[in-house]
Protein backbone atom coordinates (compact mmCIF):
# COMPACT_ATOMS: atom_id res chain seq x y z
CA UNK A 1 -12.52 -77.45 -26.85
CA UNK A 2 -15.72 -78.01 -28.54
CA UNK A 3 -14.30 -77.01 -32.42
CA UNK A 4 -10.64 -77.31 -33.57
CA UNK A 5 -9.11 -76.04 -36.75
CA UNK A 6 -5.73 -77.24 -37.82
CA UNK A 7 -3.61 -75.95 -40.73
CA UNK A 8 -6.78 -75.47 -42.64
CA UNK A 9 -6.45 -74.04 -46.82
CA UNK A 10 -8.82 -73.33 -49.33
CA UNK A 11 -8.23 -72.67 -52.62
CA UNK A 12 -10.24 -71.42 -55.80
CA UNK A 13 -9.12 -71.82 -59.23
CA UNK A 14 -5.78 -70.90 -58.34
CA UNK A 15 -6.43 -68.14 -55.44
CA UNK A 16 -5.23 -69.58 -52.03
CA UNK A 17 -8.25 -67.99 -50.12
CA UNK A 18 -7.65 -69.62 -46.99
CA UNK A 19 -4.14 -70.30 -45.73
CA UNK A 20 -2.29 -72.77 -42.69
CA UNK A 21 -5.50 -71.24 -40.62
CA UNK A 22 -5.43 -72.63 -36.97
CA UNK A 23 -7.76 -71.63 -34.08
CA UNK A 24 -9.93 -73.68 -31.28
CA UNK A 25 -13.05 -73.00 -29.45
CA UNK A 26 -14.23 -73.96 -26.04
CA UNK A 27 -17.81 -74.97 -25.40
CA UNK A 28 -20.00 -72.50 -24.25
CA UNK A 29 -17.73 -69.39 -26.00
CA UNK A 30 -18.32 -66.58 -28.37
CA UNK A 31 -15.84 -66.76 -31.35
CA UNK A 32 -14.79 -63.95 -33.55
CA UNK A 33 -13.14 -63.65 -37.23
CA UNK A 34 -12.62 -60.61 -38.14
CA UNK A 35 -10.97 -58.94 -41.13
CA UNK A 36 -12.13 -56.94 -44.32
CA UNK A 37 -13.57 -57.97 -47.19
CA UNK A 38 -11.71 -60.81 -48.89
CA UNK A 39 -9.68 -61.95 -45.68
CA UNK A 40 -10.82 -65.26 -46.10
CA UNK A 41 -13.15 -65.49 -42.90
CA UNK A 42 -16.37 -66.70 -44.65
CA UNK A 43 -14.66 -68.84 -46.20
CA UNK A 44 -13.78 -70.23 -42.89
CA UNK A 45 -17.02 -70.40 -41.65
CA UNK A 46 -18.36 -72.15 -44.92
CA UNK A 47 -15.88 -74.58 -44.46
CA UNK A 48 -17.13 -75.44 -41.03
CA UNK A 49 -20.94 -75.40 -41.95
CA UNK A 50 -19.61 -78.01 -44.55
CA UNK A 51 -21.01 -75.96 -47.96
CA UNK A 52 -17.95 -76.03 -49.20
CA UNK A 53 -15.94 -79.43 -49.70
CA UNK A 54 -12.47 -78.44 -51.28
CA UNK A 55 -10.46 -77.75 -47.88
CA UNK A 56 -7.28 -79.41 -46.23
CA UNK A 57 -6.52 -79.43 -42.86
CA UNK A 58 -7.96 -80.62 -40.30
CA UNK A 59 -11.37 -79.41 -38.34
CA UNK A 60 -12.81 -81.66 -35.15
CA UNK A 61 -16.15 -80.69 -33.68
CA UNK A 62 -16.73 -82.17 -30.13
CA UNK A 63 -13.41 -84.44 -30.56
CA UNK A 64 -14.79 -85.93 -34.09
CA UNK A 65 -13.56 -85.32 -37.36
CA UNK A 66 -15.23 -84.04 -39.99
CA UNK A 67 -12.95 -84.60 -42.93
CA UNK A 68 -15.58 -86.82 -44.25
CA UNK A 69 -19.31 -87.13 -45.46
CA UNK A 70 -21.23 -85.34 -42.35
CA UNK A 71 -24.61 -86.82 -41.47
CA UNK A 72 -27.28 -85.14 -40.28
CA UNK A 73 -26.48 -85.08 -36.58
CA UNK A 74 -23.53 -82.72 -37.19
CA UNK A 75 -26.43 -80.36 -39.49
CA UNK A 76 -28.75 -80.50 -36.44
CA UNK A 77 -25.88 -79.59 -33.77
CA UNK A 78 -24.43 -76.68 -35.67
CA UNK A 79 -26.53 -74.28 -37.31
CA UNK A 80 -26.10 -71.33 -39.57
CA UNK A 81 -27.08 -67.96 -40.00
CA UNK A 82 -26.29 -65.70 -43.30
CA UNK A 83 -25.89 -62.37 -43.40
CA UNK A 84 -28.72 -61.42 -45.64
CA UNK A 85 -32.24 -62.06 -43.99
CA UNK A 86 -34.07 -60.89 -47.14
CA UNK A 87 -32.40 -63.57 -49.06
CA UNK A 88 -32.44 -66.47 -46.56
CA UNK A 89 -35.82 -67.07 -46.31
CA UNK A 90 -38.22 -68.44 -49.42
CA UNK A 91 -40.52 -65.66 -50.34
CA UNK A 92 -43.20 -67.84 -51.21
CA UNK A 93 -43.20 -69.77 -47.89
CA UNK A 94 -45.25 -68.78 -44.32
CA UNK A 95 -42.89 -67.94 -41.55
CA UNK A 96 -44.81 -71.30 -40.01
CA UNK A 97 -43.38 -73.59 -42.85
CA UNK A 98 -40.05 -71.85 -42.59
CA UNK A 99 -40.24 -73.35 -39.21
CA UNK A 100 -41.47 -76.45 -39.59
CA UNK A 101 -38.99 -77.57 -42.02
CA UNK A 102 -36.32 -78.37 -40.28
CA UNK A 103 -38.47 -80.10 -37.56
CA UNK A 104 -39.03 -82.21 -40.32
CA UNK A 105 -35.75 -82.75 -41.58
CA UNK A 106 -34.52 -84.16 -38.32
CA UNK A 107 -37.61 -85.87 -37.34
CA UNK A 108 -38.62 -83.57 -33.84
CA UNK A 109 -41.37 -84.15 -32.30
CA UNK A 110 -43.88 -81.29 -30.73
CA UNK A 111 -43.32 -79.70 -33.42
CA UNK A 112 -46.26 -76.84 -32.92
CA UNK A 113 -45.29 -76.47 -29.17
CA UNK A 114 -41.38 -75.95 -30.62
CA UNK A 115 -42.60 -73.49 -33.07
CA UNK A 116 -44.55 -71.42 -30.91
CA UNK A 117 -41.84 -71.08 -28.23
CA UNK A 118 -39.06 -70.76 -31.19
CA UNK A 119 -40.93 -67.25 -32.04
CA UNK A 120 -41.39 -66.67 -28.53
CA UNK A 121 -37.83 -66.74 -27.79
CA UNK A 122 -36.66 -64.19 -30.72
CA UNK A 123 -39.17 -61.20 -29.45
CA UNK A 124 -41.87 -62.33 -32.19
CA UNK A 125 -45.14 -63.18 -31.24
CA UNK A 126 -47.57 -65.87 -32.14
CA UNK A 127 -49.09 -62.92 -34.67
CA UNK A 128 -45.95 -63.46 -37.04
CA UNK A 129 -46.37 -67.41 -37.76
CA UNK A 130 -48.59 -67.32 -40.68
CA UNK A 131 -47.32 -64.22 -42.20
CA UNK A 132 -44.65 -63.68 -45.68
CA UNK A 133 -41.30 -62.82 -45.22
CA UNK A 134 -42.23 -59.57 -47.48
CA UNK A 135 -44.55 -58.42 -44.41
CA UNK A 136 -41.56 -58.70 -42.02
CA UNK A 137 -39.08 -55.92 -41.11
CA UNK A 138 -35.29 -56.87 -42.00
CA UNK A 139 -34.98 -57.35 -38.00
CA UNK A 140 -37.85 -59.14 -38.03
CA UNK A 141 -37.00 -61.64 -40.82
CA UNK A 142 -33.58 -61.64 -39.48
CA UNK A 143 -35.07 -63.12 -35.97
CA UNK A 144 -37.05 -65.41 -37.79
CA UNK A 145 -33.61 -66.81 -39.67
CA UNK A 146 -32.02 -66.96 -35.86
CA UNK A 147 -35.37 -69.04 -34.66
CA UNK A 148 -34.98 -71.46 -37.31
CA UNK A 149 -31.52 -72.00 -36.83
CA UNK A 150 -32.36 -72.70 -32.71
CA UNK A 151 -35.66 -74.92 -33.34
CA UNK A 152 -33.55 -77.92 -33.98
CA UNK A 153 -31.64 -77.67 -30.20
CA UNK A 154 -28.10 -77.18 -32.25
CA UNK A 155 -25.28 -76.67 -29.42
CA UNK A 156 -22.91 -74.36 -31.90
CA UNK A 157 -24.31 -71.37 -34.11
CA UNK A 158 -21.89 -70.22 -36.56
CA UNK A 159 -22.81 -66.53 -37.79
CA UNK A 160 -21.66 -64.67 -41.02
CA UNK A 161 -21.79 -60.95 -40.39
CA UNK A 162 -25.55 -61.91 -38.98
CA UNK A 163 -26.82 -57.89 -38.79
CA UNK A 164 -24.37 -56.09 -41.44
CA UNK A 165 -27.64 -55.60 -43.73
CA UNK A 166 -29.63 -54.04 -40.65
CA UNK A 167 -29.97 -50.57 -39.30
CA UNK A 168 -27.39 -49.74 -36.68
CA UNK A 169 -30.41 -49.40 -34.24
CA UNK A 170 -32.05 -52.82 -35.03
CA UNK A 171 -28.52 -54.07 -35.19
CA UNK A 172 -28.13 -53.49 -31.39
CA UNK A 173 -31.29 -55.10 -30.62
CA UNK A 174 -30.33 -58.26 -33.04
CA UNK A 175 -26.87 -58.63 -31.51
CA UNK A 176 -28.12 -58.83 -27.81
CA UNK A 177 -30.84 -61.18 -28.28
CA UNK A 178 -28.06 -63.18 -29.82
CA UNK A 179 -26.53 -62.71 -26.79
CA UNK A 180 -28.73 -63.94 -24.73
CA UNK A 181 -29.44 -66.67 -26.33
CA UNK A 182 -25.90 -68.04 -25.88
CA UNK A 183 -26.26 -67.40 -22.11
CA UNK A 184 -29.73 -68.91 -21.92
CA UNK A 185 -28.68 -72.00 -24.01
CA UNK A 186 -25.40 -72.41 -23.31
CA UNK A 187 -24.81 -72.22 -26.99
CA UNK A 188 -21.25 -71.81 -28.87
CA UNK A 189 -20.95 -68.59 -31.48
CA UNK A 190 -18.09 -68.77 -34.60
CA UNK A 191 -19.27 -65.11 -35.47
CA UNK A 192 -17.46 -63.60 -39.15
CA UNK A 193 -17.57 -59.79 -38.82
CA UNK A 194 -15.79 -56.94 -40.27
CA UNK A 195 -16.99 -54.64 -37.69
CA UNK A 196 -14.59 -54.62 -34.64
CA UNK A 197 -17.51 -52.77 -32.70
CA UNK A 198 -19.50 -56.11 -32.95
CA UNK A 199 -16.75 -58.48 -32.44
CA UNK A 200 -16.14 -56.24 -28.92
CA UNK A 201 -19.31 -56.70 -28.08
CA UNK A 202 -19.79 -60.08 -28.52
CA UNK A 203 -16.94 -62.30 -28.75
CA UNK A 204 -14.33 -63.03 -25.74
CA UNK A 205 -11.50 -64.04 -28.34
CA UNK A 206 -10.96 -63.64 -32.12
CA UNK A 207 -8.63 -64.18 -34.66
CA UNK A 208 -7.83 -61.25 -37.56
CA UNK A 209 -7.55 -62.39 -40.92
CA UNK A 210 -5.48 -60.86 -44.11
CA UNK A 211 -5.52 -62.08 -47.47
CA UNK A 212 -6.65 -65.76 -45.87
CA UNK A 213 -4.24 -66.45 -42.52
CA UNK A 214 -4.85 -65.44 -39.54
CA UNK A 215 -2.35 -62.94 -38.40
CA UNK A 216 -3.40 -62.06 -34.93
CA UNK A 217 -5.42 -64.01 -32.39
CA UNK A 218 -6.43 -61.53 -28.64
CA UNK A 219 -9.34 -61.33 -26.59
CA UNK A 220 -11.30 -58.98 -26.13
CA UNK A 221 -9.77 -57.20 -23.36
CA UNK A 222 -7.01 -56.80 -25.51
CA UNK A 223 -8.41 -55.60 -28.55
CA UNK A 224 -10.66 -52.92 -26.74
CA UNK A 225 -7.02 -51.66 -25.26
CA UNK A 226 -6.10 -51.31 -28.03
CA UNK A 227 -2.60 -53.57 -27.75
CA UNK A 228 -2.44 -55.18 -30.88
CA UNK A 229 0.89 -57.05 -31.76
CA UNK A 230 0.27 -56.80 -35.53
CA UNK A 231 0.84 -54.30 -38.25
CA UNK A 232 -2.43 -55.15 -40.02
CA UNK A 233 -4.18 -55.54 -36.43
CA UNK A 234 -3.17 -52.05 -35.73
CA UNK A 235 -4.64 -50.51 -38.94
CA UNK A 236 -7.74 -52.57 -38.72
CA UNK A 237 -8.11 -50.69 -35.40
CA UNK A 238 -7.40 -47.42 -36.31
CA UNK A 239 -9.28 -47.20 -39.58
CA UNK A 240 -12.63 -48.33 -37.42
CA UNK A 241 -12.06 -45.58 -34.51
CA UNK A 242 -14.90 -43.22 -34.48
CA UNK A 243 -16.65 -45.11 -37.04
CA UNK A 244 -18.59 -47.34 -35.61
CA UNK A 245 -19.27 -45.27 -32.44
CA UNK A 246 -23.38 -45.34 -33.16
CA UNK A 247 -23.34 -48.85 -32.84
CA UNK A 248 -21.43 -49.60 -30.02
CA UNK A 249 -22.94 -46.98 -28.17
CA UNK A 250 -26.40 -48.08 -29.06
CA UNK A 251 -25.26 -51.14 -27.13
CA UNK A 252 -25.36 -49.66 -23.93
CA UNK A 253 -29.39 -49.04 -23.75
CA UNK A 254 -29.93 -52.91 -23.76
CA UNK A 255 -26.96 -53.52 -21.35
C-alpha cells in the first residue's frame, strides 16, 4: 500500500468533522471518497496534502509517517488539484510562469523542455504558454492546474471534486485525460467527489462518508450493482439515479 490512514479525526472549534476514518491505497490505484456536502471527505484529502495540521491518527505515505513537519520531497511526490480552476491559478501570472514555478521550487532541471511537454501532455498546445488564465476556457485552465500538478514527476495526485465547476461535456473530456494519465504514469488518484457517476468511472474502490466516518467502503463493481450494505450507501445511490445520466453517458464517446 502506497498511503495508509488509521483512526484519523479532525475537529473544528468543537465540530468533529472527521471521525476514527480508516482506509489504504495501493500504488498504482484510483481512490474514491464520496459523500455529500459536509461528509467530511475534503477534509480528508486536506489532511493528506498536509494544509491542514490539527488531525490525529495516523497517515503513512510509501511506509513513512507523516505525523510530522513534511519536507519538500513529500510536496513534490504528491500533488494537488482543487476543484475550482478559475480560482487556482494567479490571474496576473502567464500560463508559462504558472509552470515554471514549481520547477523552481524543487530545483528541476530542463525546465523549458518539461514545460513544453507538460502542455503537451494535457491536450494544450505550445500556443497556450504565454497566454492569461482569463483567455483560457474553464477546461482549459483546469488542464493547465492538472499540468502543473504533473511537471514536478509526483507519484500520487490527490483530487478534490477536480471537474464539479465544468460543463458535463468538458467534464468527460477532463476526467479521461485524467485517466490516462494514471495509466501512462503509473500515477496514484485519492479523488473527493460527490458525484457517484464520476467515482464509477474512475475509481476501482471508495469509501462513503456521512457526517465525517466512513460508513461504507466497495469497489466499483459493487457500487455500479448497486449492492450496497449501508442505509446511507443506499440513499446516496438512489437519490443520484437518472441524475447524472448526461455525464456518464458522455463517457462512452472517449471510451
Amino acid at each position: 500500500m502506497i498511503l495508509s490512514v488509521e483512526n484519523l479525526g479532525v475537529e473544528f472549534v468543537g465540530l468533529r468533522a472527521v471521525d476514527s476514518a480508516r482506509f489504504a491505497v495501493r500504488r498504482g490505484e484510483s481512490y474514491g471518497l464520496v459523500g455529500e456536502s459536509g461528509s467530511g471527505k475534503s477534509t480528508v484529502l486536506r489532511a493528506l496534502a498536509g494544509l491542514i495540521d490539527n488531525w490525529t491518527g495516523s497517515i503513512r505515505f510509501d511506509g513513512r509517517d507523516l505525523s510530522g513537519k513534511r519536507d519538500r520531497t513529500f510536496y513534490r511526490r504528491v500533488q494537488m488539484v482543487f476543484q475550482d480552476p478559475y480560482g487556482s491559478l494567479h490571474p496576473r501570472q502567464t500560463i508559462d510562469r504558472a509552470l515554471a514555478e514549481p520547477l523552481a521550487i524543487h530545483g528541476m532541471d530542463r525546465r523549458e523542455e518539461r514545460i513544453e511537454k507538460a502542455l503537451e501532455e494535457v491536450g494544450l498546445g505550445h500556443g497556450f504558454r504565454f497566454r492569461y488564465p482569463h483567455q483560457l476556457s474553464g477546461g482549459q485552465r483546469q488542464r493547465v492546474a492538472i499540468a502543473r500538478a504533473l511537471i514536478v514527476e509526483p507519484e500520487m495526485l490527490l483530487l478534490d471534486e477536480p471537474t464539479s465547476a465544468l460543463d458535463v461535456s468538458i467534464q468527460a473530456e477532463v476526467l479521461n485525460l485524467l485517466d490516462a494519465l494514471r495509466r501512462r504514469r503509473n500515477l496514484t488518484f485519492v479523488m473527493v467527489s460527490h458525484n457517484l457517476a464520476v467515482v464509477a468511472h474512475m475509481c476501482a474502490r471508495l469509501a462513503v462518508m456521512n457526517r465525517g466516518r466512513i460508513v461504507e467502503e466497495m469497489d466499483t463493481a459493487s457500487l455500479r450493482a448497486g449492492s450496497a450494505r449501508d442505509p446511507y450507501t443506499q440513499r446516496l445511490m438512489a437519490a443520484s439515479r437518472g441524475y447524472d445520466r448526461a455525464l456518464a453517458e458522455s463517457f462512452r464517446a472517449f471510451d
